[in-house]
Protein backbone atom coordinates (compact mmCIF):
# COMPACT_ATOMS: atom_id res chain seq x y z
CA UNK A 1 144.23 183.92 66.07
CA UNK A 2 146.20 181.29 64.08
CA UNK A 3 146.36 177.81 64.90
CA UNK A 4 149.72 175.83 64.79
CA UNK A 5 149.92 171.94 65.06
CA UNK A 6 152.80 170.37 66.47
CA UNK A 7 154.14 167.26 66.08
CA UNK A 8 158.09 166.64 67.29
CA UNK A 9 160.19 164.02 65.22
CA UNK A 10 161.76 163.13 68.51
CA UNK A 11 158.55 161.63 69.72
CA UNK A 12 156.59 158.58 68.16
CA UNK A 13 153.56 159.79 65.23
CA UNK A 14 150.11 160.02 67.60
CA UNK A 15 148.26 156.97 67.45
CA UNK A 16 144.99 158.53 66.98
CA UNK A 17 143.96 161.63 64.77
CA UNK A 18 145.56 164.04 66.78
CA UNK A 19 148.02 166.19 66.86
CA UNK A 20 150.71 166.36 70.06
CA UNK A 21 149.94 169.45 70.28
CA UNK A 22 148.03 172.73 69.55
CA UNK A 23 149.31 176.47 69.76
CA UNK A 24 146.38 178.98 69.65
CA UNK A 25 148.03 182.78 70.46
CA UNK A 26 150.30 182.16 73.70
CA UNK A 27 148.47 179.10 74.54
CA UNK A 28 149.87 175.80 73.83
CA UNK A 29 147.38 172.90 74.58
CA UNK A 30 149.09 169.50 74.72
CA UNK A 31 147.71 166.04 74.10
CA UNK A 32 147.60 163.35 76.47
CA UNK A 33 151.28 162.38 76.98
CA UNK A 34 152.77 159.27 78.31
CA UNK A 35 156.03 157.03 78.57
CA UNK A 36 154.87 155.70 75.06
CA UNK A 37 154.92 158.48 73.27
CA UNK A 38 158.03 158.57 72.51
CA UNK A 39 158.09 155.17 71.37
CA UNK A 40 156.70 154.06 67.61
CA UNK A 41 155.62 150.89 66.10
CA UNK A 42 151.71 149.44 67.15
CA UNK A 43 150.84 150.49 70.56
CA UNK A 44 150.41 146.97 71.83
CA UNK A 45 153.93 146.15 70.85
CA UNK A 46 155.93 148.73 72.70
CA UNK A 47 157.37 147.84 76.34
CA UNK A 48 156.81 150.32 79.14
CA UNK A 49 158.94 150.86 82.15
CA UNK A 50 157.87 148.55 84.80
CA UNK A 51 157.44 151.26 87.54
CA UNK A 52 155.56 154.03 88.33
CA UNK A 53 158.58 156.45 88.81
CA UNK A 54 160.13 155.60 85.56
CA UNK A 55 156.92 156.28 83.66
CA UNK A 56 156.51 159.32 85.49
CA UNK A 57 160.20 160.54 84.29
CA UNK A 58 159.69 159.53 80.96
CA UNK A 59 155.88 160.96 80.33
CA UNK A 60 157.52 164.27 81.91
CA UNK A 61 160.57 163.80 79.60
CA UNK A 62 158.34 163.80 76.27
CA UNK A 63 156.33 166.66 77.98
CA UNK A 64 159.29 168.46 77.88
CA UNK A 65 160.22 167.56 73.85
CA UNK A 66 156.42 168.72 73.18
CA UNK A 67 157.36 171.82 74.75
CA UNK A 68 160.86 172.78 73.22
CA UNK A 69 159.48 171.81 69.81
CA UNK A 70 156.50 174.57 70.04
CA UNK A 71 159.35 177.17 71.87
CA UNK A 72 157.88 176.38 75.35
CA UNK A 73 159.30 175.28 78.64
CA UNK A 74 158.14 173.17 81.54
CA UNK A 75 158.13 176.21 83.60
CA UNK A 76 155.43 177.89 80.69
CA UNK A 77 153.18 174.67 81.75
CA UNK A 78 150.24 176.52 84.03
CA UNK A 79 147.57 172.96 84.03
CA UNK A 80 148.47 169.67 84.45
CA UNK A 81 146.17 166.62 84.50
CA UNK A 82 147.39 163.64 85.64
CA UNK A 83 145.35 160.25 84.82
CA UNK A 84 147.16 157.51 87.24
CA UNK A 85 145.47 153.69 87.13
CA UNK A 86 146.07 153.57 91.33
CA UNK A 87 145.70 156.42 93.81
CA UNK A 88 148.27 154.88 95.77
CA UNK A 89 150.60 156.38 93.09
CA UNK A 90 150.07 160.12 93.40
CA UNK A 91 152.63 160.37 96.41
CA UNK A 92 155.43 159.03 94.16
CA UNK A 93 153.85 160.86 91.07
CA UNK A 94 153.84 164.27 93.19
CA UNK A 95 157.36 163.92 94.05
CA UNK A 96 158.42 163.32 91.03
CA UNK A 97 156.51 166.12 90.09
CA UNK A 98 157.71 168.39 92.26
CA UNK A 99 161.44 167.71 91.42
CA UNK A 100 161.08 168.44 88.23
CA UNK A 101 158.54 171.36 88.37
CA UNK A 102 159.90 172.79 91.68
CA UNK A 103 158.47 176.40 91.40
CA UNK A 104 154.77 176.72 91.75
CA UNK A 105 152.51 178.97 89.36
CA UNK A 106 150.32 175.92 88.03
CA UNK A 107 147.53 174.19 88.57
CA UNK A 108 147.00 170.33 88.61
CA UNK A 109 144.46 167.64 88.59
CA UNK A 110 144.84 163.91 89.30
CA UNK A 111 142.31 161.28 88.38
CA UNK A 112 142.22 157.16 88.68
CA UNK A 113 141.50 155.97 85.05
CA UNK A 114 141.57 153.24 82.77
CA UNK A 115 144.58 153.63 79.97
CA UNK A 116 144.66 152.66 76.66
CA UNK A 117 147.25 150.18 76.89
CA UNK A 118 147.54 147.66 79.95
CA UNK A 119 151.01 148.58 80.49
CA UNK A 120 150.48 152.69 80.70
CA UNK A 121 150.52 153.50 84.68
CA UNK A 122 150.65 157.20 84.06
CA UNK A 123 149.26 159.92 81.08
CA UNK A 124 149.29 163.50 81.26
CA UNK A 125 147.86 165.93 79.68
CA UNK A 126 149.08 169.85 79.63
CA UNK A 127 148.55 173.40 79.05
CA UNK A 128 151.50 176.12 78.67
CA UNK A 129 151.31 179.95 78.67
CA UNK A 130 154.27 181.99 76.90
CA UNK A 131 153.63 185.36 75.95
């Protein structure tokens, strides 16, 4: 099967050697995504949204350019997994989630985790199906 790379202009150039994302067949496999992505310049420099909602919209948002640049949807996505820095976020993460994904038909795992920059609160990482 061939392998495309994507990489969407409206979304800041990875910051390690990676590619946003991956299309092998139907599959699309996307890198961990969050409210900095679409944000350039050196990681440490960019300013995050204060809140946990507003992260959550924005990671979601660039989830969504990954998607439409590789001819995908949200409603292709069929794996989510959420890395979160406090459980006491999931409840507003979930909501969020569920407003913007509100048909089922995927699957989703949430983990507590360091991120890479202090200011992250939220990264997610995705799979999409579209045949």
């Amino acid at each position: 099967m061939k392998k495309t790379v994507f990489n969407p202009k409206t979304l800041a150039a990875p910051v390690g050697h990676f590619d946003r994302a991956v299309k092998i067949g139907p599959w699309l496999f996307i890198s961990g995504t969050s409210a900095l992505t679409h944000r350039s310049g050196p990681i440490e420099d960019r300013k995050l949204s204060p809140t946990i909602e507003e992260q959550t919209r924005e990671t979601l948002t660039n989830l969504q350019r990954v998607c439409e640049d590789a001819g995908y949807t949200l409603e292709d996505l069929y794996e989510l997994r959420i890395f979160i820095t406090r459980r006491e976020f999931f409840g507003k993460v979930d909501a969020i989630v569920k407003e913007v994904l509100p048909k089922r038909g995927f699957v989703c795992h949430a983990y507590q985790a360091e991120l890479m920059n202090a200011q992250m609160l939220i990264e997610i990482e995705a799979n999409a199906y579209r045949e």
